[in-house]
N, C-alpha and C. Protein backbone atom coordinates (compact mmCIF):
# COMPACT_ATOMS: atom_id res chain seq x y z
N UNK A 1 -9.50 -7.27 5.51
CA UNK A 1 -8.31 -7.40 6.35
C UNK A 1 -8.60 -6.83 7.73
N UNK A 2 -7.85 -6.97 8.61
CA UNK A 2 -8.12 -5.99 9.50
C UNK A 2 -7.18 -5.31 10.33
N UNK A 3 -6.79 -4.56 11.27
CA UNK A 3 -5.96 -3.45 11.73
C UNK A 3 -5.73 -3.64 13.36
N UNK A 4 -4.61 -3.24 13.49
CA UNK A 4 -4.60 -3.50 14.53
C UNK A 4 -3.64 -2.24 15.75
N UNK A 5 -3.59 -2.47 17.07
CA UNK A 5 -3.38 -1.41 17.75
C UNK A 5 -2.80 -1.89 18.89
N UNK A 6 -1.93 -1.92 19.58
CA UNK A 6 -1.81 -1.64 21.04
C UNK A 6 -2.15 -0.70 21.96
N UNK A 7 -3.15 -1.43 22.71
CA UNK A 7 -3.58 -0.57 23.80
C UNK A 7 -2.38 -0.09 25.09
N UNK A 8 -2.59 1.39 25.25
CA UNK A 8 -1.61 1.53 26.26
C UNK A 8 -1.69 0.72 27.93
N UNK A 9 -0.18 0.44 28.22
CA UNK A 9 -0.41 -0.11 29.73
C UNK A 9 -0.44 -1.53 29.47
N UNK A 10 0.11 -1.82 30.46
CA UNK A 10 -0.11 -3.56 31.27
C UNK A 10 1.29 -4.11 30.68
N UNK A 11 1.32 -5.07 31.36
CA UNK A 11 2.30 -5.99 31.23
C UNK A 11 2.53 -7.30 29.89
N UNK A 12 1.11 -7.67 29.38
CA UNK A 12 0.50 -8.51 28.88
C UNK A 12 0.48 -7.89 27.40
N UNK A 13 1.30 -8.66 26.29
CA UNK A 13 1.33 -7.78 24.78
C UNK A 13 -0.17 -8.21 24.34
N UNK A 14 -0.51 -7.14 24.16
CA UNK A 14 -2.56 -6.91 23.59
C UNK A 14 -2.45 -6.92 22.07
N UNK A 15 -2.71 -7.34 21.31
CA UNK A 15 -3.38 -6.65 19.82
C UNK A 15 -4.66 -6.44 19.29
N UNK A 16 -5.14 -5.52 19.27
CA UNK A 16 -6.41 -5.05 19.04
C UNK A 16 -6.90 -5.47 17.46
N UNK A 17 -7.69 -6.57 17.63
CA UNK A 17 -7.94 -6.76 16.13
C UNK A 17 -9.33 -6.79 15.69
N UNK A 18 -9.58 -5.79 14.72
CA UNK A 18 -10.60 -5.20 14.60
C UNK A 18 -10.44 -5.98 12.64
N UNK A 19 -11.81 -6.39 12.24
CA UNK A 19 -12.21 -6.39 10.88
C UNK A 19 -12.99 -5.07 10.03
N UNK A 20 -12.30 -4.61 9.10
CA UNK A 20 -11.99 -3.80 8.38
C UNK A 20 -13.38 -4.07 7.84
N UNK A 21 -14.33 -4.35 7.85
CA UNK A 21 -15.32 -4.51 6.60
C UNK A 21 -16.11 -3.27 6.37
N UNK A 22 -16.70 -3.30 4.99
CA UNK A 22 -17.77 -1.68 4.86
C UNK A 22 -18.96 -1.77 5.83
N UNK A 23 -19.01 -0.49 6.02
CA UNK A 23 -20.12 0.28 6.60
C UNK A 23 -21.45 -0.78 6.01
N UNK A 24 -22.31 -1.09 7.18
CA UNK A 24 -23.54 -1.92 6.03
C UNK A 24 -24.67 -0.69 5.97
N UNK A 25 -25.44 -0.85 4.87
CA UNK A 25 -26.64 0.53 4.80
C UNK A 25 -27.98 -0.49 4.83
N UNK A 26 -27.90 -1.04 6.25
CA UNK A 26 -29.51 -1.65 6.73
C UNK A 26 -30.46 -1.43 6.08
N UNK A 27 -30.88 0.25 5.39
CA UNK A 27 -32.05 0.28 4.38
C UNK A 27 -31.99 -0.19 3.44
N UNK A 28 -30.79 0.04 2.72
CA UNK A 28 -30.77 -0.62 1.31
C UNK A 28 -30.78 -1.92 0.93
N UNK A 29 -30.57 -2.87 2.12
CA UNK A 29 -30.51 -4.14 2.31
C UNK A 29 -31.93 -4.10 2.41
N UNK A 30 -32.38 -3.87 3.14
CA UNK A 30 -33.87 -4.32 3.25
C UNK A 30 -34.72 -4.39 1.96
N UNK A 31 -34.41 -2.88 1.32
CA UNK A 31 -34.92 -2.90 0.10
C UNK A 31 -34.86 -3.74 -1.01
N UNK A 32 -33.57 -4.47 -1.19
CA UNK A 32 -32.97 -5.42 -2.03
C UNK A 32 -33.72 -6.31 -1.64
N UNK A 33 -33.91 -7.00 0.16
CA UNK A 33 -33.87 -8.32 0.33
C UNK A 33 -35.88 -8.24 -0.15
N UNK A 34 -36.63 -7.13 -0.23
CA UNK A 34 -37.98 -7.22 0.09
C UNK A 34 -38.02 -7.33 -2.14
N UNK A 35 -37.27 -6.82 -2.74
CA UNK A 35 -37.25 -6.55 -4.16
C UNK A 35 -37.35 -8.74 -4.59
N UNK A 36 -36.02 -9.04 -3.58
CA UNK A 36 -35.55 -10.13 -4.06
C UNK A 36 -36.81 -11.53 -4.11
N UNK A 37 -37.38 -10.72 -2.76
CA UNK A 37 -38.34 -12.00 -2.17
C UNK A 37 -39.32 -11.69 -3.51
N UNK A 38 -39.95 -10.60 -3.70
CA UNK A 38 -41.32 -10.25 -4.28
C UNK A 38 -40.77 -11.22 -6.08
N UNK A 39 -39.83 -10.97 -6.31
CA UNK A 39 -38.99 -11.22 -7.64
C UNK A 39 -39.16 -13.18 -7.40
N UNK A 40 -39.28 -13.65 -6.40
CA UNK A 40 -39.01 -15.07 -6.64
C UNK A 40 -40.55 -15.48 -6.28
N UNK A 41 -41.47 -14.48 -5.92
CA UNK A 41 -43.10 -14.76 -6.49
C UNK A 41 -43.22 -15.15 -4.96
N UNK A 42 -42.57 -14.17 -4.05
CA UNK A 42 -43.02 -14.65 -2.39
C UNK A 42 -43.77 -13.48 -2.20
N UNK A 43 -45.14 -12.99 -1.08
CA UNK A 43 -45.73 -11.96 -0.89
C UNK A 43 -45.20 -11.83 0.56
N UNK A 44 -44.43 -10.47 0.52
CA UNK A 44 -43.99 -9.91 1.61
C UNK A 44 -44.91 -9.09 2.33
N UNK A 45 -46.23 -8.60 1.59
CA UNK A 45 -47.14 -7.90 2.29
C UNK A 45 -47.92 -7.78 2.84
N UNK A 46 -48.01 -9.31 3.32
CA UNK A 46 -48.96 -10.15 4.70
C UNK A 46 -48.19 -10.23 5.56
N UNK A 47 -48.89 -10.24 6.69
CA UNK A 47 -48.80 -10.15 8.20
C UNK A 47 -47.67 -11.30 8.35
N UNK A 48 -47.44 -12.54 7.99
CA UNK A 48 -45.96 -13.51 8.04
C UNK A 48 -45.02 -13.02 7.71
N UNK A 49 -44.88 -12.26 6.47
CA UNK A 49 -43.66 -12.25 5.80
C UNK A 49 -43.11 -10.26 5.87
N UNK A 50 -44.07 -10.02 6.53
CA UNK A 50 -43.96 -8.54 6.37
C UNK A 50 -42.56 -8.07 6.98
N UNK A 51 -42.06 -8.35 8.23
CA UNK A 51 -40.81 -8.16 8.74
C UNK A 51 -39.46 -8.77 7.94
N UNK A 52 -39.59 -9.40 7.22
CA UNK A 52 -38.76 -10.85 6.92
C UNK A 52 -37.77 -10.14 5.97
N UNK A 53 -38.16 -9.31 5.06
CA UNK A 53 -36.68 -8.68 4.15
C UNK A 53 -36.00 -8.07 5.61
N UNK A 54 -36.13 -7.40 6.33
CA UNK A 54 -35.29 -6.73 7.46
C UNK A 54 -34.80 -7.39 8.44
N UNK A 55 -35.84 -8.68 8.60
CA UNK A 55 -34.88 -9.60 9.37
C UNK A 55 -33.77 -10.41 8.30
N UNK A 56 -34.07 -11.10 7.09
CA UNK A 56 -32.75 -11.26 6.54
C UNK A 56 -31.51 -10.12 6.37
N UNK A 57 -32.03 -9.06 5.93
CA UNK A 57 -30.72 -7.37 6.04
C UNK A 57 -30.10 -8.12 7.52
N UNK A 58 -30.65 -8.06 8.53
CA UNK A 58 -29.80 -8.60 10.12
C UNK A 58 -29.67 -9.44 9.90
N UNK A 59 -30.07 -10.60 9.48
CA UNK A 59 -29.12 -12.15 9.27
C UNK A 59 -28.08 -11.83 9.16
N UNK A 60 -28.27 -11.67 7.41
CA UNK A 60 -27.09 -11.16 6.73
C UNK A 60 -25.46 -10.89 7.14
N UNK A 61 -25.83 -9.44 8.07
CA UNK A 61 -25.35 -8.57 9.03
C UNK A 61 -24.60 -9.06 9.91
N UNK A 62 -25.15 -9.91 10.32
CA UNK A 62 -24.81 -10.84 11.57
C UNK A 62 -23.70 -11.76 10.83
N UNK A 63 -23.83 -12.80 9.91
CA UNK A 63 -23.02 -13.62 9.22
C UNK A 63 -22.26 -12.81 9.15
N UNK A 64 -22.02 -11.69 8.53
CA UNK A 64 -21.03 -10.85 7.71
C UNK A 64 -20.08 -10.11 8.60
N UNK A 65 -20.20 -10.16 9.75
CA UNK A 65 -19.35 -9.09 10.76
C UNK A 65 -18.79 -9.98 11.90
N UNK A 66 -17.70 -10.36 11.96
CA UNK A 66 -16.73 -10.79 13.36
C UNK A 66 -16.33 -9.39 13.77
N UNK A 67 -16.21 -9.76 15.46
CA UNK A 67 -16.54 -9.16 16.57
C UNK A 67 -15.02 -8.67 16.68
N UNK A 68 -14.46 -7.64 17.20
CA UNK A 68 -13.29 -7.09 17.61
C UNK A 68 -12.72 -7.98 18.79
N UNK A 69 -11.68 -8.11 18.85
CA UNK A 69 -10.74 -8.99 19.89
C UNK A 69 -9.25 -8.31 20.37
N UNK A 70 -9.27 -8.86 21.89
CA UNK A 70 -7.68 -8.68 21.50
C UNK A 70 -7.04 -9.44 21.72
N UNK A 71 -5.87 -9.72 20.87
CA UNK A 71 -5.32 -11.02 20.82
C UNK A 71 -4.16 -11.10 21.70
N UNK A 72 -4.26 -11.80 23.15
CA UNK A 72 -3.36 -11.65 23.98
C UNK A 72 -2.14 -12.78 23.54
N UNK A 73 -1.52 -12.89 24.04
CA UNK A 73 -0.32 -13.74 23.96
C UNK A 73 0.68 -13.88 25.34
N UNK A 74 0.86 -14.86 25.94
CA UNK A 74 1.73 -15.08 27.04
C UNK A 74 3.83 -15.23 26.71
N UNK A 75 4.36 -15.08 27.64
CA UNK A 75 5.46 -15.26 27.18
C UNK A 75 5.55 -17.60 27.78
N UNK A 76 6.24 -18.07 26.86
CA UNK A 76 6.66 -19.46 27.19
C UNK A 76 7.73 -19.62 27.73
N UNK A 77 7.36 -19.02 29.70
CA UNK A 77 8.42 -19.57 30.32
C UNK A 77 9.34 -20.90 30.52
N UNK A 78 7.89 -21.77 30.35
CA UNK A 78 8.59 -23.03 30.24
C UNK A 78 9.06 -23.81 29.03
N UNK A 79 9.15 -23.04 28.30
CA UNK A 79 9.83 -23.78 27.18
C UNK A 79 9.15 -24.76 26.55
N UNK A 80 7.72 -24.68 26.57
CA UNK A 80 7.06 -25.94 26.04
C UNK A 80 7.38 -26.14 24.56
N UNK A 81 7.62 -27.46 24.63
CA UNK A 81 7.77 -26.89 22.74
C UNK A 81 6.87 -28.37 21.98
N UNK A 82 5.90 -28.93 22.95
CA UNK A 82 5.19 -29.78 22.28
C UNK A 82 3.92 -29.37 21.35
N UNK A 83 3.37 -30.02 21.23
CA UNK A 83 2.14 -29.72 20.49
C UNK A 83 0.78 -29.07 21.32
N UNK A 84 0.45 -27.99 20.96
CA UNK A 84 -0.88 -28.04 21.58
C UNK A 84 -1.80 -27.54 20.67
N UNK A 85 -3.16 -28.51 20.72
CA UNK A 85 -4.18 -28.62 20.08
C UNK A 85 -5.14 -28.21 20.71
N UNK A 86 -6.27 -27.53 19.80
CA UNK A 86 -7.95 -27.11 20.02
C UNK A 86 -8.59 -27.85 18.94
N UNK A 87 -9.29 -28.60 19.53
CA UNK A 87 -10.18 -28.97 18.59
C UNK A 87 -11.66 -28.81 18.58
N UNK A 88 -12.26 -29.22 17.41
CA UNK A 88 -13.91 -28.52 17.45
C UNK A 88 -14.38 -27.53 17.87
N UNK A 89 -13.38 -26.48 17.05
CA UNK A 89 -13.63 -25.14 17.02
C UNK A 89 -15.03 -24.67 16.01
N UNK A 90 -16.06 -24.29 17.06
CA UNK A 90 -17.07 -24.15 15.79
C UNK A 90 -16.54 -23.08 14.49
N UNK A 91 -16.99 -23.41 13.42
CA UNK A 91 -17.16 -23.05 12.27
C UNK A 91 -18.51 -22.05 11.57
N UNK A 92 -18.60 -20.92 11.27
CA UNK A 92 -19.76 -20.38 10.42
C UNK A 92 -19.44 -19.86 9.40
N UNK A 93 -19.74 -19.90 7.96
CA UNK A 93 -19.04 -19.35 7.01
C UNK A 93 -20.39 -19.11 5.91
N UNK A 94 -20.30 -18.24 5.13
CA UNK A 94 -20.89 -18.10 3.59
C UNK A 94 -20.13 -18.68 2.29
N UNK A 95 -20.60 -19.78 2.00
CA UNK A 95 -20.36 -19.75 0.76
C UNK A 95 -20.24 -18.65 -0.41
N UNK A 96 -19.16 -18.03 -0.61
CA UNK A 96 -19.34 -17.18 -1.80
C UNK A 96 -19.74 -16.89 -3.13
N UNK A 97 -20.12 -18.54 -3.48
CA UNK A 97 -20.83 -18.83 -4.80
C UNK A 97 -22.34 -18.71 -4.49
N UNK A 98 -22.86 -18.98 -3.33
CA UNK A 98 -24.11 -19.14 -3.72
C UNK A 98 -24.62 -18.52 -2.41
N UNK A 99 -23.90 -17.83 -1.53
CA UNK A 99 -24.16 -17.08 -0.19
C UNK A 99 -25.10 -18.07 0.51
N UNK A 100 -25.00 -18.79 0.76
CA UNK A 100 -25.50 -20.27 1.55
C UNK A 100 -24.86 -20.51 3.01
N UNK A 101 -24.95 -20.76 4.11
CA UNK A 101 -23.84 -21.21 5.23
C UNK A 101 -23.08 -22.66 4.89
N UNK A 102 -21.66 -22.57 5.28
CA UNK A 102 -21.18 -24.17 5.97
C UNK A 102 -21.05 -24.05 7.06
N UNK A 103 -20.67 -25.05 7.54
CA UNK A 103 -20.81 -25.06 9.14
C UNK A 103 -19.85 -26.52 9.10
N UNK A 104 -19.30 -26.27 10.39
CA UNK A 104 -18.55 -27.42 10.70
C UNK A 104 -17.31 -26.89 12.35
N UNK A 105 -16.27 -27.80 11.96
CA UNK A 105 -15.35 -27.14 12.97
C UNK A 105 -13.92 -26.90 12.21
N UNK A 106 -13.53 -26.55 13.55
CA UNK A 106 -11.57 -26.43 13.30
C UNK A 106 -10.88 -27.36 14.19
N UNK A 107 -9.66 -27.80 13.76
CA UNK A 107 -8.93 -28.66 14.64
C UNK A 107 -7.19 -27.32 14.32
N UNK A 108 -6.77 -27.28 15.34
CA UNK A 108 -5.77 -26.26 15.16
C UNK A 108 -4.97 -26.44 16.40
N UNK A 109 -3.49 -26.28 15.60
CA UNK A 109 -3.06 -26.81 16.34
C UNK A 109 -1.05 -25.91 16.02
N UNK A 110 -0.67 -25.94 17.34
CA UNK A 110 0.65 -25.19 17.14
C UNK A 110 2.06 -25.68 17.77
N UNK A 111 2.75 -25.59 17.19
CA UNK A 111 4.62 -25.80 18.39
C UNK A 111 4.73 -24.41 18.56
N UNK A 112 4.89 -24.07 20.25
CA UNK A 112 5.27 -23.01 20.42
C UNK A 112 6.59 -22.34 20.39
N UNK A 113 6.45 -21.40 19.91
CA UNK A 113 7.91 -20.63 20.08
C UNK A 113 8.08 -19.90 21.32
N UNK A 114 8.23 -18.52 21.10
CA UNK A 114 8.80 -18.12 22.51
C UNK A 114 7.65 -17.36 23.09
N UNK A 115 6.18 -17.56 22.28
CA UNK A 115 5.12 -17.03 23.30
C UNK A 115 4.20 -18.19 23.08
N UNK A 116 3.25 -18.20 23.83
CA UNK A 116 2.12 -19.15 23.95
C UNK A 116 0.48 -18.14 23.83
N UNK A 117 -0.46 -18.72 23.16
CA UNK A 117 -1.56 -17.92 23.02
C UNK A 117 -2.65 -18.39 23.89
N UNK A 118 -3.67 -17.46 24.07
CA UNK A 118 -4.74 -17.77 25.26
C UNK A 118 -5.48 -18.45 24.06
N UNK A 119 -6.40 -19.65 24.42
CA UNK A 119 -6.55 -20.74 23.59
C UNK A 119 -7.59 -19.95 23.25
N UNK A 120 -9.11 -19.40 24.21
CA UNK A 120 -10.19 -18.64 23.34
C UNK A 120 -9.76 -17.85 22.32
N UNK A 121 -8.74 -17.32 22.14
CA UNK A 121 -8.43 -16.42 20.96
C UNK A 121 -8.33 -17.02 20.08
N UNK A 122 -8.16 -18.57 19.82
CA UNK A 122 -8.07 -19.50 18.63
C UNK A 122 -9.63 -19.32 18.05
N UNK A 123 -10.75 -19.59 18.29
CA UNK A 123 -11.79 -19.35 17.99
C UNK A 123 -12.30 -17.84 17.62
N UNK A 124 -11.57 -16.98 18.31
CA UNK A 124 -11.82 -16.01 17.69
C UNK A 124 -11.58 -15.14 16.10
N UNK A 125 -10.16 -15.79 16.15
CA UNK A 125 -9.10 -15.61 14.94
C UNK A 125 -9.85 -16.64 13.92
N UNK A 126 -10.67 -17.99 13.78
CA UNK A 126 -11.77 -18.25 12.86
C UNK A 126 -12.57 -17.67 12.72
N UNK A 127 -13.28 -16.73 13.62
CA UNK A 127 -14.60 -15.70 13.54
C UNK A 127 -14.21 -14.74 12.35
N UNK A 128 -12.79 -14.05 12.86
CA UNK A 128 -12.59 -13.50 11.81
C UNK A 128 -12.41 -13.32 10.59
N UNK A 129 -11.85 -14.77 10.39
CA UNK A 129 -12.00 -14.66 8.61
C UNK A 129 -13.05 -15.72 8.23
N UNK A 130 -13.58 -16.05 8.83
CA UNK A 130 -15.33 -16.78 8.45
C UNK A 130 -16.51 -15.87 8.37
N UNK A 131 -16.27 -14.52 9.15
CA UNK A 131 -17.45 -13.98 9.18
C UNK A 131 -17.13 -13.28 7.96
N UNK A 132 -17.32 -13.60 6.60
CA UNK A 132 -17.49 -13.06 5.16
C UNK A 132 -17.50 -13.86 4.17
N UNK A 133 -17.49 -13.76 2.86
CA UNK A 133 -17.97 -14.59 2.03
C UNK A 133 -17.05 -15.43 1.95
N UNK A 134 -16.70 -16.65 1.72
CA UNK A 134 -15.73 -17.86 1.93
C UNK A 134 -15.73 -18.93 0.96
N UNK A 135 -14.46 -19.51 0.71
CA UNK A 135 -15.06 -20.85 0.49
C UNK A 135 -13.58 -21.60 1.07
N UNK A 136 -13.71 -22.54 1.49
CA UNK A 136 -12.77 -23.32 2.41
C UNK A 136 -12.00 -23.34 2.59
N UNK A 137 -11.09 -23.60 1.45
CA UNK A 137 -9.85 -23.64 0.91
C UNK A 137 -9.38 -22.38 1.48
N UNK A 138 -9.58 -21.36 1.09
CA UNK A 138 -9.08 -20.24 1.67
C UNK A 138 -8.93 -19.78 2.57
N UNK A 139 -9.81 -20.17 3.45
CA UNK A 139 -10.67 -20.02 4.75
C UNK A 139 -9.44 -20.58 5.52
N UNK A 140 -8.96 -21.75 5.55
CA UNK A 140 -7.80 -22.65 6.06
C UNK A 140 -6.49 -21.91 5.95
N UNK A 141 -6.35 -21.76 4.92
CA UNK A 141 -5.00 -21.01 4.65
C UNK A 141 -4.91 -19.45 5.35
N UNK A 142 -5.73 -18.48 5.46
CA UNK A 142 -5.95 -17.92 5.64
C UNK A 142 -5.81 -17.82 7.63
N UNK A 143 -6.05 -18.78 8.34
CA UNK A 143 -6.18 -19.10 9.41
C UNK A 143 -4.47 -19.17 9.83
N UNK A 144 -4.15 -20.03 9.19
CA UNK A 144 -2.91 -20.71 9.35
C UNK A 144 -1.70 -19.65 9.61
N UNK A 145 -1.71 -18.91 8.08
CA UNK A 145 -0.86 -17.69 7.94
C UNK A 145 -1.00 -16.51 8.68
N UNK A 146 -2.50 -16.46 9.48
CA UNK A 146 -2.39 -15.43 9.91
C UNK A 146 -1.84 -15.71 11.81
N UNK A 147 -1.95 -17.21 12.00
CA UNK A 147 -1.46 -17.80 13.17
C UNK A 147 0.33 -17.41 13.20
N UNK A 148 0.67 -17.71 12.00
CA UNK A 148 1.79 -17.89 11.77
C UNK A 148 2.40 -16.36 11.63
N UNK A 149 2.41 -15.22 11.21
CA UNK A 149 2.38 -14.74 11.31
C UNK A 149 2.73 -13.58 12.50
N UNK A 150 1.43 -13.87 13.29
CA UNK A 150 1.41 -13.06 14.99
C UNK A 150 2.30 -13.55 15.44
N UNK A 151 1.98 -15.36 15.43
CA UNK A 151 2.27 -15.90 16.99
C UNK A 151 4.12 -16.28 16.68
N UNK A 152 3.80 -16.71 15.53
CA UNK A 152 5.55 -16.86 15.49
C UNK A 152 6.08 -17.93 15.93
N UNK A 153 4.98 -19.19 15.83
CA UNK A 153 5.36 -20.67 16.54
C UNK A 153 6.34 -21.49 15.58
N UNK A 154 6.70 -22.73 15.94
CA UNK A 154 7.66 -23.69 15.60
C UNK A 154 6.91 -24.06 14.39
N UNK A 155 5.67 -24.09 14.33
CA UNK A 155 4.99 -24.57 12.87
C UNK A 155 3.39 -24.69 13.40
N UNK A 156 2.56 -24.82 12.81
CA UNK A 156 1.19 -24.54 12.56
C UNK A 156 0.61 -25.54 11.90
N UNK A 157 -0.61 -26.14 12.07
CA UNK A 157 -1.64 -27.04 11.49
C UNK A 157 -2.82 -26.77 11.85
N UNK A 158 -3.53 -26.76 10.56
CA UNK A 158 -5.32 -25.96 10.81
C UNK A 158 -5.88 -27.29 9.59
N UNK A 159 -6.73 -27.60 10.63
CA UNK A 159 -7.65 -28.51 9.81
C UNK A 159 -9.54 -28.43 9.59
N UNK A 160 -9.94 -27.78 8.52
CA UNK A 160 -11.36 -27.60 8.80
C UNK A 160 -12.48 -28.46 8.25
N UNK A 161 -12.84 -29.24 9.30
CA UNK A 161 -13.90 -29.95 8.17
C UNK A 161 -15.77 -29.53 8.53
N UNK A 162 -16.46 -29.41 7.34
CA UNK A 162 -17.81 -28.64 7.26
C UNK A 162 -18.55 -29.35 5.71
N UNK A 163 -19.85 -29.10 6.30
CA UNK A 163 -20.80 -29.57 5.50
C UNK A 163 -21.44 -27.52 4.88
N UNK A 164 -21.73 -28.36 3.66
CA UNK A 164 -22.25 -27.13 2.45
C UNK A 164 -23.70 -27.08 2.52
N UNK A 165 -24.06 -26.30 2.52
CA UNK A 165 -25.62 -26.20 2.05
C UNK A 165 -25.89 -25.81 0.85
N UNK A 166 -25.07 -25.28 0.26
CA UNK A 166 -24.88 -25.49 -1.29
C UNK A 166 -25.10 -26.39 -2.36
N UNK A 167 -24.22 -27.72 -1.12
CA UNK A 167 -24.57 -28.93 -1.78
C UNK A 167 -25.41 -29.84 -0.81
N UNK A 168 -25.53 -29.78 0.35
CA UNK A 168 -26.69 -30.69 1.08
C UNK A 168 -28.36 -30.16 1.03
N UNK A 169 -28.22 -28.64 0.17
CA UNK A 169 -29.73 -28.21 0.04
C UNK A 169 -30.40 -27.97 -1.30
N UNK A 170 -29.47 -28.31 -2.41
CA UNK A 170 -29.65 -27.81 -3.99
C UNK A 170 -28.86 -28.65 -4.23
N UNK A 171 -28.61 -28.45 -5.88
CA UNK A 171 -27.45 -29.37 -6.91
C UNK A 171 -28.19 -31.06 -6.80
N UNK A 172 -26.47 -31.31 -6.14
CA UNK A 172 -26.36 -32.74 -5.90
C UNK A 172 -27.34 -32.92 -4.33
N UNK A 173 -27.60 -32.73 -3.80
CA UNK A 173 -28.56 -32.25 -2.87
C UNK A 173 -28.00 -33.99 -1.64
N UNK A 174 -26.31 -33.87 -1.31
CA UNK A 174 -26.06 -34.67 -0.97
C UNK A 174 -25.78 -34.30 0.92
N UNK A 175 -26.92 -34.42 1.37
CA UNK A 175 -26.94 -34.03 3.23
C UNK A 175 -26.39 -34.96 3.63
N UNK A 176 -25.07 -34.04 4.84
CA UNK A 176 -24.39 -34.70 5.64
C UNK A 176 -22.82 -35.49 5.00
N UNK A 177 -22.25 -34.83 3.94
CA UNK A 177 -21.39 -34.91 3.03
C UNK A 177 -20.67 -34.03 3.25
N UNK A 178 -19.24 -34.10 4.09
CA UNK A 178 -17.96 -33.02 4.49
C UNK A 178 -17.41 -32.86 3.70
N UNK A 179 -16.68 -31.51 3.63
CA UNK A 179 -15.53 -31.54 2.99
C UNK A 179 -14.26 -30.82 3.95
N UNK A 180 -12.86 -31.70 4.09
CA UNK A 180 -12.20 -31.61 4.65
C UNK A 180 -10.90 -31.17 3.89
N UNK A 181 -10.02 -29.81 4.54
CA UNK A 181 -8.91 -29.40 4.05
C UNK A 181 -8.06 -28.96 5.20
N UNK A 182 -7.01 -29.04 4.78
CA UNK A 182 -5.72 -28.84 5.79
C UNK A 182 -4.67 -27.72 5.55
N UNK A 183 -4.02 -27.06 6.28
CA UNK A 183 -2.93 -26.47 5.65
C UNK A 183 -1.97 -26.39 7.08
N UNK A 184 -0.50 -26.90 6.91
CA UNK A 184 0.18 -27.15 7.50
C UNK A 184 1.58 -26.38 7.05
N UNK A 185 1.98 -26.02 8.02
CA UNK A 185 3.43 -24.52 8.13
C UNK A 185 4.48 -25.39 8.66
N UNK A 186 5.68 -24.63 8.66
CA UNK A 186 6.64 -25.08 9.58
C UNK A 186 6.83 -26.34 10.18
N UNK A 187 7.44 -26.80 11.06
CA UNK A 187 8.03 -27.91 11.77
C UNK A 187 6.53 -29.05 11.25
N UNK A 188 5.30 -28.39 11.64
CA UNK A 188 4.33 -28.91 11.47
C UNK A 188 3.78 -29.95 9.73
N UNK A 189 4.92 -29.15 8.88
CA UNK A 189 4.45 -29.54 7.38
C UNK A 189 6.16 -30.46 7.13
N UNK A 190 7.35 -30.04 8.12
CA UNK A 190 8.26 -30.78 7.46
C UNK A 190 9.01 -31.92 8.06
N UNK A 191 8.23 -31.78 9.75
CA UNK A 191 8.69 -32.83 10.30
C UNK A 191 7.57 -33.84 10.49
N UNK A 192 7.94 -34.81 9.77
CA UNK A 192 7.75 -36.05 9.57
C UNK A 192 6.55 -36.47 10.98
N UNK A 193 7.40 -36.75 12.16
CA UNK A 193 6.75 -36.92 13.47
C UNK A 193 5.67 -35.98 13.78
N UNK A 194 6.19 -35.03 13.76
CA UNK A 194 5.26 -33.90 14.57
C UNK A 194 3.85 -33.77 13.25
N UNK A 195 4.48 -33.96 12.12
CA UNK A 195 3.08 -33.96 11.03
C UNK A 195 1.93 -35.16 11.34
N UNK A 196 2.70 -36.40 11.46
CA UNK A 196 1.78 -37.52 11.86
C UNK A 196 1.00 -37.49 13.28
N UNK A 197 1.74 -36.88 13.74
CA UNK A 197 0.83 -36.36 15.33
C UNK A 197 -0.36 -35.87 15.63
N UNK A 198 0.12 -34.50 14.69
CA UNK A 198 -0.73 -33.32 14.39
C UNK A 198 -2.48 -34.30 13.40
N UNK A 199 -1.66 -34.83 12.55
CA UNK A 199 -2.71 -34.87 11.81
C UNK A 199 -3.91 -36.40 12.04
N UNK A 200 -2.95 -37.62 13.37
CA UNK A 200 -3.73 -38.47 13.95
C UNK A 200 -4.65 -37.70 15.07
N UNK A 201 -4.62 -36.49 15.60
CA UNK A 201 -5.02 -35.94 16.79
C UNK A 201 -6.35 -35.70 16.53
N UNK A 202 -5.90 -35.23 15.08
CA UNK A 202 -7.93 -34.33 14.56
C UNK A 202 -8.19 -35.22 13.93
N UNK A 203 -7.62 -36.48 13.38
CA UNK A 203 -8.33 -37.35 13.33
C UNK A 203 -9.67 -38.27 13.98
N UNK A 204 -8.91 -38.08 15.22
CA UNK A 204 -9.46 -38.97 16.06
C UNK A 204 -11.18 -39.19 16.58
N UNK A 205 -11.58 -37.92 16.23
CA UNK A 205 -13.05 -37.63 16.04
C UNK A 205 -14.12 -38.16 15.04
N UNK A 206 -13.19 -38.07 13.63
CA UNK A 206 -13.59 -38.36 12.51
C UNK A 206 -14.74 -39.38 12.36
């Protein structure tokens, strides 16, 4: 989860959003990742592979940690109350079954209420709940509610579509095979119009 704060001062409502995750212990990772390699009959103790458990511990590391933000928000003087969309929001995630990456984007999209959000913070607010173990479905919902939530809009639509390496590198070993999920809030899930809008918009790439 993660926590959050207002910074003192300014005019501009800030939320400091920081991800809660554990402390990582870089040695012990290393140790695991150099145990794991030697265990699948790889020799870590030549000059190629010698760094390589410690550079996966920092892979790892890296996948596993979104960056602190703060999530500004404007007031909606003008009353906009149409749709506004981001689309091809990059995507990085771990599969949690098999700690593998997907990758893909976001299409996201909101009716504003009585504030409007700075659009980079849309990408950021995916960093955050992508950078940990995942699997899609959740990943979406998770986005949505937490949009919904802060921002407090007329209704919400998050659409993510991404390819598995789970399944484009093992199994069914089917490369270049998406999988696409949606989760839609408010005005966005019950009005009729504004749903068909929303959901021809991120189409349109397809």
């Amino acid at each position: 989860m993660a926590s959050y704060g207002r910074p003192a001062g300014g005019s501009v409502p800030r939320l400091r959003v920081v991800d809660e995750t554990p402390e990582v212990d870089v040695h012990a990772a290393v140790v695991a990742a150099d145990r794991f390699l030697t265990a699948l009959g790889l020799d870590t103790g030549g000059e190629a592979m010698r760094d390589t458990p410690l550079r996966m511990a920092q892979a790892y590391t890296e996948m596993l940690t979104a960056r602190p933000f703060d999530l500004t928000t404007f007031p909606n003087d003008e009353h906009y109350d149409e749709l506004v969309l981001a689309r091809s929001i990059p995507v990085q995630s771990l599969c949690e079954h098999h700690m593998l990456p997907f990758v893909g984007v976001a299409h996201v999209g909101y009716l504003p209420g009585g504030r409007i959000l700075g659009l980079s913070k849309l990408a950021r607010v995916v960093e955050l709940f992508a950078r940990r173990p995942q699997v899609q479905e959740r990943l979406t919902k998770q986005f949505a509610d937490w949009l919904q939530t802060h921002l407090q809009p007329a209704g919400v639509g998050v659409v993510i579509e991404a390819e598995h390496m789970c399944m484009s590198l093992r199994g069914v070993r089917t490369a270049g095979a998406t999988t696409i999920t949606s989760t839609l809030l408010g005005a966005l899930r019950e009005d009729p119009r504004a749903r068909s809008e929303f959901l021809a918009l991120t189409a349109e790439r397809r």
